[in-house]
Each structure stands twice: as C-alpha cells, then as structure tokens.
C-alpha atoms as a PDB file:
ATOM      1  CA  UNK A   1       9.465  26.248  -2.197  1.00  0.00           C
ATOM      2  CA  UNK A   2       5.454  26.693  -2.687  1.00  0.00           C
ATOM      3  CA  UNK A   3       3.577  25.983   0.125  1.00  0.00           C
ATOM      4  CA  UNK A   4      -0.090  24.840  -1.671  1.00  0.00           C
ATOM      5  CA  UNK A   5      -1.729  26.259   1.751  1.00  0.00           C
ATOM      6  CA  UNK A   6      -0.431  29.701   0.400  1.00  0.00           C
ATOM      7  CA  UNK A   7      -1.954  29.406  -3.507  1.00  0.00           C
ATOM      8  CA  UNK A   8      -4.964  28.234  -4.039  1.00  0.00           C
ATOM      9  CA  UNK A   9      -6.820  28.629  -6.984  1.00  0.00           C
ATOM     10  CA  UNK A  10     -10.244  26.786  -6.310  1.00  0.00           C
ATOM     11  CA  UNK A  11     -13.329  27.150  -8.715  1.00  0.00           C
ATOM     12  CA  UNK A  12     -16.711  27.775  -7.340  1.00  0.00           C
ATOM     13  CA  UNK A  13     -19.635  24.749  -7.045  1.00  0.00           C
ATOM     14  CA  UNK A  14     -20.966  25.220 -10.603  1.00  0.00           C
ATOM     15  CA  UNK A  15     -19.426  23.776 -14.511  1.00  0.00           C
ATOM     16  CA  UNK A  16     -16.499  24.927 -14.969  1.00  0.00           C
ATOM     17  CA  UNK A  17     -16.057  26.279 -18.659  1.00  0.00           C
ATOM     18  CA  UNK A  18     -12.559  27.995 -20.116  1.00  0.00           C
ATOM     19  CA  UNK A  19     -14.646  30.949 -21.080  1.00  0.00           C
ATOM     20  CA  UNK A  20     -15.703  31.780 -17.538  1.00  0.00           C
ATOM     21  CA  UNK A  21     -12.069  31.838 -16.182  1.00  0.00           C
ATOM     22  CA  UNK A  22     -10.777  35.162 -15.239  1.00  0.00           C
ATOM     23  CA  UNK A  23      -7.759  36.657 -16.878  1.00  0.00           C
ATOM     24  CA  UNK A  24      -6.108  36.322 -13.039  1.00  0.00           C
ATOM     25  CA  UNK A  25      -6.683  32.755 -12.795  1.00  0.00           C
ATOM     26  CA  UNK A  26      -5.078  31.979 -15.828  1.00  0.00           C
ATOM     27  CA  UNK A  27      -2.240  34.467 -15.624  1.00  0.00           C
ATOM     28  CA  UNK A  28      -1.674  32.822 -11.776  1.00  0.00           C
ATOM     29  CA  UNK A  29      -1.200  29.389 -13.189  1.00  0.00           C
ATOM     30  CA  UNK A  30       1.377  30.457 -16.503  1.00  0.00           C
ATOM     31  CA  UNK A  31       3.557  32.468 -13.844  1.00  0.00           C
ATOM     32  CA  UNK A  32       3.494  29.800 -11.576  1.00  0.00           C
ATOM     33  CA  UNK A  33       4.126  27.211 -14.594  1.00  0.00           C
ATOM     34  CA  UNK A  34       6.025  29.369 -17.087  1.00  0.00           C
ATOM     35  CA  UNK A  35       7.088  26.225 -19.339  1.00  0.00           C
ATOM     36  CA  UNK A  36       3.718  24.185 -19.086  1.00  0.00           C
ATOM     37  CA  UNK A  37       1.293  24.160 -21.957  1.00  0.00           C
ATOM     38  CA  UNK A  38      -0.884  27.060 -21.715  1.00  0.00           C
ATOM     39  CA  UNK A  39      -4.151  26.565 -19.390  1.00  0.00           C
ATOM     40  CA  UNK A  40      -6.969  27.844 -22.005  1.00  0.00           C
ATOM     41  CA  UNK A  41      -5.717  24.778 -23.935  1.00  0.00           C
ATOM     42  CA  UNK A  42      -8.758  23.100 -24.786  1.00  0.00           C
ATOM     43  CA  UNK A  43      -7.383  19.610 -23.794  1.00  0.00           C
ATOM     44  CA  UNK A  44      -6.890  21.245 -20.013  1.00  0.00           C
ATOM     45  CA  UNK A  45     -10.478  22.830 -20.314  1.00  0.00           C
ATOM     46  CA  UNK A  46     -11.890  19.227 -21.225  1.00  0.00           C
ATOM     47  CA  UNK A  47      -9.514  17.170 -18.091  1.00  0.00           C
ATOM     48  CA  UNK A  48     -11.408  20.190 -16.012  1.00  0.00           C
ATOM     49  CA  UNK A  49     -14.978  19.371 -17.124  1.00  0.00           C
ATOM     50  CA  UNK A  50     -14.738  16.119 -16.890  1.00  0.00           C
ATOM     51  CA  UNK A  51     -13.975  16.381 -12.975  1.00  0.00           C
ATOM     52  CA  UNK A  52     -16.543  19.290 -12.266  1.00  0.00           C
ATOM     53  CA  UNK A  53     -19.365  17.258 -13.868  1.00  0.00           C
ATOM     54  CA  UNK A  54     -18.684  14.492 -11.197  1.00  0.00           C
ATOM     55  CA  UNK A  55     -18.804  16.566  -8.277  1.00  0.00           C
ATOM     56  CA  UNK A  56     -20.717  19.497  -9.366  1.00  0.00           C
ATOM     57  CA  UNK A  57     -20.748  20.976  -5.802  1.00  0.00           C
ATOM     58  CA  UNK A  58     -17.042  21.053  -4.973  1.00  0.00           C
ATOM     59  CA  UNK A  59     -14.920  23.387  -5.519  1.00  0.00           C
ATOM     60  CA  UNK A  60     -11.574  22.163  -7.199  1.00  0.00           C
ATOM     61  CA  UNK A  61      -7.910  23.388  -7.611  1.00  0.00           C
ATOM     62  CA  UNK A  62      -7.405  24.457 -10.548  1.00  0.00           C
ATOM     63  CA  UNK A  63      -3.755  25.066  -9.666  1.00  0.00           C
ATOM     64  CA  UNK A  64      -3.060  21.301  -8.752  1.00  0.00           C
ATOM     65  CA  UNK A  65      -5.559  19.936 -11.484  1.00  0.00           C
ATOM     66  CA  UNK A  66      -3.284  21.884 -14.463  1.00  0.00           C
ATOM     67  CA  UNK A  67       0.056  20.214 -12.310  1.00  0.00           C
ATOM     68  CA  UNK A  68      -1.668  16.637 -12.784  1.00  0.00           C
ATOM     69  CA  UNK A  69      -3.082  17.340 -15.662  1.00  0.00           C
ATOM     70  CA  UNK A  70       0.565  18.489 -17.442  1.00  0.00           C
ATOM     71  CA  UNK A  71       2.224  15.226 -16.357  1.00  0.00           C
ATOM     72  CA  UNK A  72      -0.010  13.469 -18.163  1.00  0.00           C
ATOM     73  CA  UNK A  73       1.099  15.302 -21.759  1.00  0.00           C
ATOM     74  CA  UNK A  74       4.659  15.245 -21.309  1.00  0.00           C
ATOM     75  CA  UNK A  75       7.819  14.505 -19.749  1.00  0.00           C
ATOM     76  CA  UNK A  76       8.414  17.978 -18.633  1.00  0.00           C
ATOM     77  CA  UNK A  77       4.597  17.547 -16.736  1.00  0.00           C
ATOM     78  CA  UNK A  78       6.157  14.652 -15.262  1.00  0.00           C
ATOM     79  CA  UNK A  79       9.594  16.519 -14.217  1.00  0.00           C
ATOM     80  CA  UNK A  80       7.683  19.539 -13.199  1.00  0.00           C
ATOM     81  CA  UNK A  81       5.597  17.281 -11.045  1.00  0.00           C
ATOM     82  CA  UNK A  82       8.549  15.617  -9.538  1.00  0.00           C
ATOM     83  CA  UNK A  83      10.392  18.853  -8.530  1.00  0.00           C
ATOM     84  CA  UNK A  84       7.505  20.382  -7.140  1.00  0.00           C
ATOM     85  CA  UNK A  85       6.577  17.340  -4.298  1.00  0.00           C
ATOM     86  CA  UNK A  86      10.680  16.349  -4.369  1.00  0.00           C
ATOM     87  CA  UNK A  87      10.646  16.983  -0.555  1.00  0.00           C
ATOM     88  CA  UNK A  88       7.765  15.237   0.266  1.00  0.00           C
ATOM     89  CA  UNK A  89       8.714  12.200  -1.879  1.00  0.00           C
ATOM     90  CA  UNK A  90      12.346  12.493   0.076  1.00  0.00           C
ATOM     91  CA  UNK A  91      10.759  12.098   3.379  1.00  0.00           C
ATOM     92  CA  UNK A  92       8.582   9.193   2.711  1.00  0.00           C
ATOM     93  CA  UNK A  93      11.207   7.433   0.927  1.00  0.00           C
ATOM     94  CA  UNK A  94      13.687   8.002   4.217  1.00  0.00           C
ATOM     95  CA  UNK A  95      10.604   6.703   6.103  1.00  0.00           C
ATOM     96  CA  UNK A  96      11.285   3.214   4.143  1.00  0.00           C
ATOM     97  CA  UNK A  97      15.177   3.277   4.530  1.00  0.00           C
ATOM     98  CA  UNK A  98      15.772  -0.654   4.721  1.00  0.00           C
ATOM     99  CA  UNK A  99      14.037  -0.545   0.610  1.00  0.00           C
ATOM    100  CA  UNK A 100      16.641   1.028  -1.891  1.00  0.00           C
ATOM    101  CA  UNK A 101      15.766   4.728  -2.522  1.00  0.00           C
ATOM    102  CA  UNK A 102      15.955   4.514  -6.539  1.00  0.00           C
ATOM    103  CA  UNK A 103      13.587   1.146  -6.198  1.00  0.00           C
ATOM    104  CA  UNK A 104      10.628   3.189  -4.715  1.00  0.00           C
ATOM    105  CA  UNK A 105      10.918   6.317  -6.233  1.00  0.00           C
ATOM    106  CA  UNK A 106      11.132   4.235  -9.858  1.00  0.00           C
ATOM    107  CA  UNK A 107       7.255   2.736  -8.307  1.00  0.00           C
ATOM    108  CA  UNK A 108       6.113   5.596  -7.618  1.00  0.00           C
ATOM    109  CA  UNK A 109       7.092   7.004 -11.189  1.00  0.00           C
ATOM    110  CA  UNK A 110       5.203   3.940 -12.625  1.00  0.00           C
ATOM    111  CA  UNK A 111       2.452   3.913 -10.561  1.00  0.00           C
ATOM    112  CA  UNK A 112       1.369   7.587 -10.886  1.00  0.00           C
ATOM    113  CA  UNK A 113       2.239   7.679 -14.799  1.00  0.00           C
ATOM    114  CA  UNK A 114       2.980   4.632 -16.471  1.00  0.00           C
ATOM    115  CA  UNK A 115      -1.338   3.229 -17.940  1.00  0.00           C
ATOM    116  CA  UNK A 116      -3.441   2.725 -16.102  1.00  0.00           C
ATOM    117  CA  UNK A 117      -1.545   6.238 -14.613  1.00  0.00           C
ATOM    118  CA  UNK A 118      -2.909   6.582 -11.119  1.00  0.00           C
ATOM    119  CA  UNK A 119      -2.643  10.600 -11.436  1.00  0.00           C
ATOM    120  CA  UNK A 120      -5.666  10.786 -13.785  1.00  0.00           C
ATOM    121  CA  UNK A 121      -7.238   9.573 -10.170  1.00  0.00           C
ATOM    122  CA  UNK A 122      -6.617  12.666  -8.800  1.00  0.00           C
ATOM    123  CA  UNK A 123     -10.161  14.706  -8.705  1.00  0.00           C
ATOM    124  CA  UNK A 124      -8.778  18.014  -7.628  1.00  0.00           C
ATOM    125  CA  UNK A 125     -10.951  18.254  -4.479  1.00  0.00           C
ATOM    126  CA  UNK A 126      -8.238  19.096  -1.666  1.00  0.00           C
ATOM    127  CA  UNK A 127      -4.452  19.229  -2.021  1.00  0.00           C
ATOM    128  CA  UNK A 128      -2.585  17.167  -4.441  1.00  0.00           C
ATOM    129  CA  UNK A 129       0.290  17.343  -1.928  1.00  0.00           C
ATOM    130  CA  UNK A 130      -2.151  15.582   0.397  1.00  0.00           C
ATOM    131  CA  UNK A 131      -3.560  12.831  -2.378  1.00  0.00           C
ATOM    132  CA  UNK A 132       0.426  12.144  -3.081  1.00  0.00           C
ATOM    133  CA  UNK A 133       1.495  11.776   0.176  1.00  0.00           C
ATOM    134  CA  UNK A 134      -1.673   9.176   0.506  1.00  0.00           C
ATOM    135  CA  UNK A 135      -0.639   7.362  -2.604  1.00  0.00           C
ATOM    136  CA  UNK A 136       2.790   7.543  -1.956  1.00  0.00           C
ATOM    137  CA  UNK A 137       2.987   5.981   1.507  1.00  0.00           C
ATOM    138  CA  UNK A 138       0.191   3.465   0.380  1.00  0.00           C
ATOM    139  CA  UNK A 139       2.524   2.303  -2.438  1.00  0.00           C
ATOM    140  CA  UNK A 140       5.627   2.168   0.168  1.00  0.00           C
ATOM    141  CA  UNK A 141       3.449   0.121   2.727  1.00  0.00           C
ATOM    142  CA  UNK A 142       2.953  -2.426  -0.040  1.00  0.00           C
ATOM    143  CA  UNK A 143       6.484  -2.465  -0.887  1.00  0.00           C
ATOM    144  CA  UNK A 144       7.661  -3.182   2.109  1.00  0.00           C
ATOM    145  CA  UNK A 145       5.386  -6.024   2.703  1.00  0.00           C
ATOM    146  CA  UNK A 146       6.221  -7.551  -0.123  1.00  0.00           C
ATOM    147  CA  UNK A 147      10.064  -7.310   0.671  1.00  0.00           C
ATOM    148  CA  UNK A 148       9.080  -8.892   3.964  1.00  0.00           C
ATOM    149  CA  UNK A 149       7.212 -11.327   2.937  1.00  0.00           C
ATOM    150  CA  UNK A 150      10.105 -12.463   0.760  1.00  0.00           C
ATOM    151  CA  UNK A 151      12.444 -12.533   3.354  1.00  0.00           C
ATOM    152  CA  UNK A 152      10.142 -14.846   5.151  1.00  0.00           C
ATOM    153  CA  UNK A 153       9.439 -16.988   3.083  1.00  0.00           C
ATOM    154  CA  UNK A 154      13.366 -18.187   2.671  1.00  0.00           C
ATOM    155  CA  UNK A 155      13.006 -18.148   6.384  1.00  0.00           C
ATOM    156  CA  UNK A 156       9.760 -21.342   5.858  1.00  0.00           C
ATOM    157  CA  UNK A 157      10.348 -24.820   5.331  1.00  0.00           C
ATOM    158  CA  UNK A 158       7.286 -26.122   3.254  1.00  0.00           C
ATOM    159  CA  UNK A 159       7.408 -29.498   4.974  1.00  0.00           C
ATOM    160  CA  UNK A 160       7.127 -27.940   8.122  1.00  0.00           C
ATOM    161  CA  UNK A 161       4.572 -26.014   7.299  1.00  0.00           C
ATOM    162  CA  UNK A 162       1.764 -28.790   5.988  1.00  0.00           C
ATOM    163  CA  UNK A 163       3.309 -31.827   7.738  1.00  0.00           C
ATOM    164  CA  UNK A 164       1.815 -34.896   6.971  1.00  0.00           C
ATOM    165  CA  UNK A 165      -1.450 -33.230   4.708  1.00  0.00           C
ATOM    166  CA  UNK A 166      -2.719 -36.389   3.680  1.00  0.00           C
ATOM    167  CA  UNK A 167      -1.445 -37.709   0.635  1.00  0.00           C
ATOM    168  CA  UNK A 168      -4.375 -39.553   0.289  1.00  0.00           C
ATOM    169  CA  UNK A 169      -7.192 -36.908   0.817  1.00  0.00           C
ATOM    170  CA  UNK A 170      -8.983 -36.763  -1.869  1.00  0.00           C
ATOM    171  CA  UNK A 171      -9.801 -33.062  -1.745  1.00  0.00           C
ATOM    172  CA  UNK A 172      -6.075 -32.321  -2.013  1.00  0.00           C
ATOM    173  CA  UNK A 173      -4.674 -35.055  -4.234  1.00  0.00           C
ATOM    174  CA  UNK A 174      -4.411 -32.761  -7.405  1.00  0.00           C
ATOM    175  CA  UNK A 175      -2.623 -30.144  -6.030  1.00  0.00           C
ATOM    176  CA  UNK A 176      -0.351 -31.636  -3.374  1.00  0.00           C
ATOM    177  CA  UNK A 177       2.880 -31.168  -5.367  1.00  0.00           C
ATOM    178  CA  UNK A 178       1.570 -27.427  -4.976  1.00  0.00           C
ATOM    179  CA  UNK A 179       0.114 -27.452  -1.524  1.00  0.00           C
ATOM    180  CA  UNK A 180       3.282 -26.343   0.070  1.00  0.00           C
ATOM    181  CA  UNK A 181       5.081 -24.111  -1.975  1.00  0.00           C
ATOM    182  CA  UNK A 182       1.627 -21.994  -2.141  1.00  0.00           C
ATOM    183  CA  UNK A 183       1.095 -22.472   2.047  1.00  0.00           C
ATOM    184  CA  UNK A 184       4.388 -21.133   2.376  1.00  0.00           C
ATOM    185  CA  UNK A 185       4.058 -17.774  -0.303  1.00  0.00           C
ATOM    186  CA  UNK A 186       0.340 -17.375   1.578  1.00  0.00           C
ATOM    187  CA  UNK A 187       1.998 -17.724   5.117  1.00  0.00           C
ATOM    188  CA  UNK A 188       5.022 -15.577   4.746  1.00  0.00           C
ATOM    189  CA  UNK A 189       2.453 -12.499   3.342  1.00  0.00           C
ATOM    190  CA  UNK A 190       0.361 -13.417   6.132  1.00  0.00           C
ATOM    191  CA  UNK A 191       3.045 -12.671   8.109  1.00  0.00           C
ATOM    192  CA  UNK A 192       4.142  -9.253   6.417  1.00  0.00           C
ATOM    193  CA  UNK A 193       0.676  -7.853   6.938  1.00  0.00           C
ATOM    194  CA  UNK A 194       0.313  -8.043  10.362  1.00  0.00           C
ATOM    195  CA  UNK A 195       0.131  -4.630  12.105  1.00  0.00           C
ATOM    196  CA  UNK A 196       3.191  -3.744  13.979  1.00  0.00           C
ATOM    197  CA  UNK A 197       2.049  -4.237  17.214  1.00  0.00           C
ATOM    198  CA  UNK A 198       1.216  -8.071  16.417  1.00  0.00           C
ATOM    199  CA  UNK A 199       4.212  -8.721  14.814  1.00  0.00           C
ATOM    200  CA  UNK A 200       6.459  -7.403  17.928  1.00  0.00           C
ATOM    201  CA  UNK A 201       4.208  -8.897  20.744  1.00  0.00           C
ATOM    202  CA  UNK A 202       4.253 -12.466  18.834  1.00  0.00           C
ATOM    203  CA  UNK A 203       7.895 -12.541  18.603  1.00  0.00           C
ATOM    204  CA  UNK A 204       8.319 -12.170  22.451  1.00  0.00           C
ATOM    205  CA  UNK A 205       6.118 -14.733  22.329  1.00  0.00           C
ATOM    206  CA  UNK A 206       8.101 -17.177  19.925  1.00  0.00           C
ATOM    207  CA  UNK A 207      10.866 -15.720  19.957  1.00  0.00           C
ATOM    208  CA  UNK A 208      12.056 -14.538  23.410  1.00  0.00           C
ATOM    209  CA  UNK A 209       9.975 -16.330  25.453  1.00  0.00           C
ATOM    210  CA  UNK A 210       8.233 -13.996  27.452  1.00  0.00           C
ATOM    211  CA  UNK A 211       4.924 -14.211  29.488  1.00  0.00           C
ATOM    212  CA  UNK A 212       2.122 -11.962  28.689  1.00  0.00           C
ATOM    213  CA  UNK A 213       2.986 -10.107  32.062  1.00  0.00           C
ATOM    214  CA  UNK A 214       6.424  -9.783  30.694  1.00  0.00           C
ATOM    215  CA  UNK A 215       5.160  -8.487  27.875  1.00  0.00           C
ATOM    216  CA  UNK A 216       2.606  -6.466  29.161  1.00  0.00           C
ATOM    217  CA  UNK A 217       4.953  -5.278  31.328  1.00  0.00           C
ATOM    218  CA  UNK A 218       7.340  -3.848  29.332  1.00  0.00           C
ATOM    219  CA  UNK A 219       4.631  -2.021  26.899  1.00  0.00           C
ATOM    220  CA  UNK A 220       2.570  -0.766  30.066  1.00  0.00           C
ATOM    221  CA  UNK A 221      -0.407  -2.213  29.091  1.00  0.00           C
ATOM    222  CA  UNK A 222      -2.909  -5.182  30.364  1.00  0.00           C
ATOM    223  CA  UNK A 223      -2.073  -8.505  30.621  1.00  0.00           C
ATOM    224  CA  UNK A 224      -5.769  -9.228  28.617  1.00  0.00           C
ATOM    225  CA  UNK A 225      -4.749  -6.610  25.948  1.00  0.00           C
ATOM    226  CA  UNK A 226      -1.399  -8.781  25.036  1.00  0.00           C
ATOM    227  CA  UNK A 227      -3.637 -12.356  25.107  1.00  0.00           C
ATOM    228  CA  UNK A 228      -6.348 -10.524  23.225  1.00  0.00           C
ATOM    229  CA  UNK A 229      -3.712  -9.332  20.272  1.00  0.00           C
ATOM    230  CA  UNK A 230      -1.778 -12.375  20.402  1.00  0.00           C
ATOM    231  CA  UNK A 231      -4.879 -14.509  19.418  1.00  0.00           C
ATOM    232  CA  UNK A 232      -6.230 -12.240  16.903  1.00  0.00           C
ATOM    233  CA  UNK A 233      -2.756 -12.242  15.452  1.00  0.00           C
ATOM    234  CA  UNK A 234      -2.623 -16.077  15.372  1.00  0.00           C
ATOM    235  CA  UNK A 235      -6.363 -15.844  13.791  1.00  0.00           C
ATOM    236  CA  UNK A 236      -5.459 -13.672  11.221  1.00  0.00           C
ATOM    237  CA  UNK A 237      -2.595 -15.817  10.410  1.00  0.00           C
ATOM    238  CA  UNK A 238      -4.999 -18.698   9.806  1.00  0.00           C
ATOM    239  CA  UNK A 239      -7.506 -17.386   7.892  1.00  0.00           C
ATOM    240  CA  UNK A 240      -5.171 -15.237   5.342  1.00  0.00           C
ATOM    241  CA  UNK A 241      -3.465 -18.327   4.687  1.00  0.00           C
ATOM    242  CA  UNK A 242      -6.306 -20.391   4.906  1.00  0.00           C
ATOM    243  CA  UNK A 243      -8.181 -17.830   1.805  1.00  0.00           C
ATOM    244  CA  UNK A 244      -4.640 -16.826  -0.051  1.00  0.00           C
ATOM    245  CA  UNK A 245      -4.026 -20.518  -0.936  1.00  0.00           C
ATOM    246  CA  UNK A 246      -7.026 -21.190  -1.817  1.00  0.00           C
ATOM    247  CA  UNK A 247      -7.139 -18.278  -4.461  1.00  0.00           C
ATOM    248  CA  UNK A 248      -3.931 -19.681  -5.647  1.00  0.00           C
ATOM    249  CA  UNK A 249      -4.817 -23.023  -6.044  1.00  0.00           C
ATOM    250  CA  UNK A 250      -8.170 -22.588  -7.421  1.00  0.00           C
ATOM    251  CA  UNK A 251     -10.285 -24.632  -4.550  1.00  0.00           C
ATOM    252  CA  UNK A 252     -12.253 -23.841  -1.899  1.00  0.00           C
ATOM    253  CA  UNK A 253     -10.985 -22.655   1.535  1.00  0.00           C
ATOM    254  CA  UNK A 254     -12.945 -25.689   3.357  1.00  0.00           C
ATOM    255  CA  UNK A 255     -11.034 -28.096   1.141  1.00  0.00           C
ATOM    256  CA  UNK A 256      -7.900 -26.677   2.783  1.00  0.00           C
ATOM    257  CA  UNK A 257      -9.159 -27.897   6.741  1.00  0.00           C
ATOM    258  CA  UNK A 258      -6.446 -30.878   6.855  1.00  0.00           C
ATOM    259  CA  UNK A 259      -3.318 -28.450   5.783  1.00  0.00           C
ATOM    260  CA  UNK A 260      -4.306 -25.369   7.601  1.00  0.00           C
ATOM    261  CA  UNK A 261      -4.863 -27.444  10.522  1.00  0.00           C
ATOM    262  CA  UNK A 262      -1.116 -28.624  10.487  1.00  0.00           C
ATOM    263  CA  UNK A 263      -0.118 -25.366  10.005  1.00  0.00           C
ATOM    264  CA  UNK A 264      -1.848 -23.887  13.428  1.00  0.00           C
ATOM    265  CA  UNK A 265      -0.648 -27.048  15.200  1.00  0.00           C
ATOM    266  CA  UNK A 266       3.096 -26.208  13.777  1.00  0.00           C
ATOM    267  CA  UNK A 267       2.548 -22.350  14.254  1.00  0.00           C
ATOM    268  CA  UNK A 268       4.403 -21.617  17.098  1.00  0.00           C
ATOM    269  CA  UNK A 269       7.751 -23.474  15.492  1.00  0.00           C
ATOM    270  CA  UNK A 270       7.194 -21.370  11.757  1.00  0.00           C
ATOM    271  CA  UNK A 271       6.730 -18.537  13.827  1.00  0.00           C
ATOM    272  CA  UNK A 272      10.157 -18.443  15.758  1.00  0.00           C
ATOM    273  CA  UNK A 273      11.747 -18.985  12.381  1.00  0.00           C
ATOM    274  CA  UNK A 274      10.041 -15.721  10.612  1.00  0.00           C
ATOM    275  CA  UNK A 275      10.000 -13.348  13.565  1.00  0.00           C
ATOM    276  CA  UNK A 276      13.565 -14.275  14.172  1.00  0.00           C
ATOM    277  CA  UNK A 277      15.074 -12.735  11.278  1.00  0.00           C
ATOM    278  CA  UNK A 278      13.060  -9.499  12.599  1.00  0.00           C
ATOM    279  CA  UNK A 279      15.403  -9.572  15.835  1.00  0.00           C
END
C-alpha cells in the first residue's frame, strides 16, 4: 500500500502552469494512476491554478491534488479515492463501533462528494491522508452525538423537564405547546456534547452517588478539579439549552429565564435518567 510520506510530488512557491511541469512529474502521477484521466488535462491544470493562486507561497501535492481532483469527474475518481485511504477509513470507522459501519462510511461518501462536495475543500497543502483523517473523524464525532443525543432524548420526560413554566407568562404563551418538546431536543444534544470527562464524572455524580473524593479518588486527581468540571458541566448544560431553544423557537434566550430555571432546579433528576442509559 502507498505510504504518501514515501511520494511526494510538491510544486515549488510560484503559479503553477501545465507547461512548466516536467515530463517526470507527469509520468509519476499516470504510473501511479494508470486509469485516471491524464494530468496535462486542461480541466486538472485549471483545479491546480485555482489553488496555487490562493496560496502562492506553498508548495502543493500535486500527487494528492490529481487524487481529489479525479473524484470529482467520475466514479472511478471516487473508487480510486476510496481504495487508496480504505485502511484509514477502516480504522476510524472501528473507532465508532456502537454506529453501523455501512451508515458512516455512506456519510462520509456524501459528505466528501455528494454538492456542496467537501473534497473540492481540500487545498493540497500537506497530506490528503491527513485532511481525510481530519474530516473523517470530525464527521464521526458528529454522528455519534447525534445518535446520543437521540437516545437521550427517549430517555427525557418533557414535563419534567419545564415543570410548571408558567402558563400564563406572557413571554412564553405562544410557544408553550412547543416549549417542551424543543427543551427536551436542546437538552438531550446538550448532553451529547459534553466532553468525555464531564459526561463520566456527572454520572457518578447522578448516577452512582459518589462524593467528589470518591470520585477524585478513583481518577487520581483533586478533589477541586472534580467540583470545578462538575459545575462547568452543569453550566454548559444551561446555557446550550438555554441558546438551542431559543434558535428553535425563534425568541430570545432571556425570554427563556422561567423554563431554564426549572430545568437547573430539576437537573440533577433529568440527569440520572440520561447518564443512566450510559451505565
């Protein structure tokens, strides 16, 4: 398999132009792409220029630019592509092993070709093996969130969440019938965002019960680092929701003080019942 540490073709800090590529260059990138369209094709010359006049003092692979550049032309680009980084797209997909396999790899196809094709991103400054790992695991990250985030919300009771909001404030009269479907969607991908760390150390918290010595304990770290990352977890919570419905609903995040508040007064209860599927 081709290691891109051991070919690169790079193109020095100046316009690039088909007529100043060497015979070598372009004979290096047909043998390494024998069934590609041929690389003094003025469509790759143009994709080229276009990326050397925005960075006129990098150099770029040219090797990796013709790869990105052929999946946009074809479905052989696209295969070629695929074969090329299969091991890298393996790994990161075994990374995510609780999302099914065919579901991510289908994103990734969609997200790197399907308009607006994420690919044409690619500026050929450093590795495309690099820039598709990045992209990749970004994707994946966002995935899994969202899966999350799901899961959590079957996990929410609305009711629970906004209590008693006050029917009768005025602020929120003409959208209470949506106040707690959209506090629970906001809450849940609070939830799902949280960093890892957060997520475990609040459910000892709510969960299992522990101190923050037993916690702190069992991580080997300060008693002040587990209070100081279980209240910026709860903040975060807050505020998240707090802006997330307020996007959804189309008001402003102040008007939201009454429902928000119920939901950091009932946090500790919606919190055992999220972090408890997590168990």
């Amino acid at each position: 398999m081709f290691h891109p540490a051991a070919f690169a073709i790079s193109w020095p800090p100046s316009p690039w132009h088909h007529a100043e590529v060497t015979k070598a260059v372009i004979e290096q990138i047909r043998a390494r792409w024998p069934g590609g369209p041929s690389p003094e094709d003025a469509r790759f010359t143009a994709y080229v220029d276009a990326r050397q006049a925005k960075q006129p003092d990098k150099e770029l692979r040219l090797d990796d630019l013709y790869l990105a550049w052929w999946s946009t032309q074809d479905d052989a680009g696209i295969r070629a592509f695929e074969h090329q980084f299969a091991p890298d797209i393996d790994r990161l997909v075994a990374r995510f092993h609780r999302l099914p396999a065919a579901e991510l790899r289908q994103r990734l196809r969609v997200k790197l070709f399907v308009e607006p094709a994420k690919i044409v991103e690619y500026a050929g400054v450093g590795f495309l093996q690099n820039w598709l790992r990045v992209t990749a695991a970004r994707l994946f990250v966002d995935a899994a969130r969202g899966d999350a985030s799901l899961k959590y919300e079957d996990e929410l009771d609305e009711k629970e969440l906004v209590g008693m909001a006050a029917p009768s404030d005025p602020r929120l009269a003409h959208i209470q019938g949506q106040l707690g479907g959209a506090v629970k969607r906001a809450f849940a991908a609070a939830v799902a965002s949280l960093q890892p760390r957060e997520r475990t150390f609040l459910r000892h918290a709510y969960v299992d019960r522990l101190t923050l010595d037993q916690i702190a304990a069992t991580y080997g770290v300060h008693r002040a680092t587990v209070a100081r990352t279980l209240a910026s977890a709860r903040e975060h919570l807050i505020e998240q929701t707090r802006a997330e419905v307020a996007k959804q609903l189309g008001i402003a995040a102040d008007d939201l003080a009454s429902a928000i508040g119920v939901l950091a007064t009932n946090l500790e209860l919606s919190l055992s019942r999220v972090l408890r599927s997590d168990a």
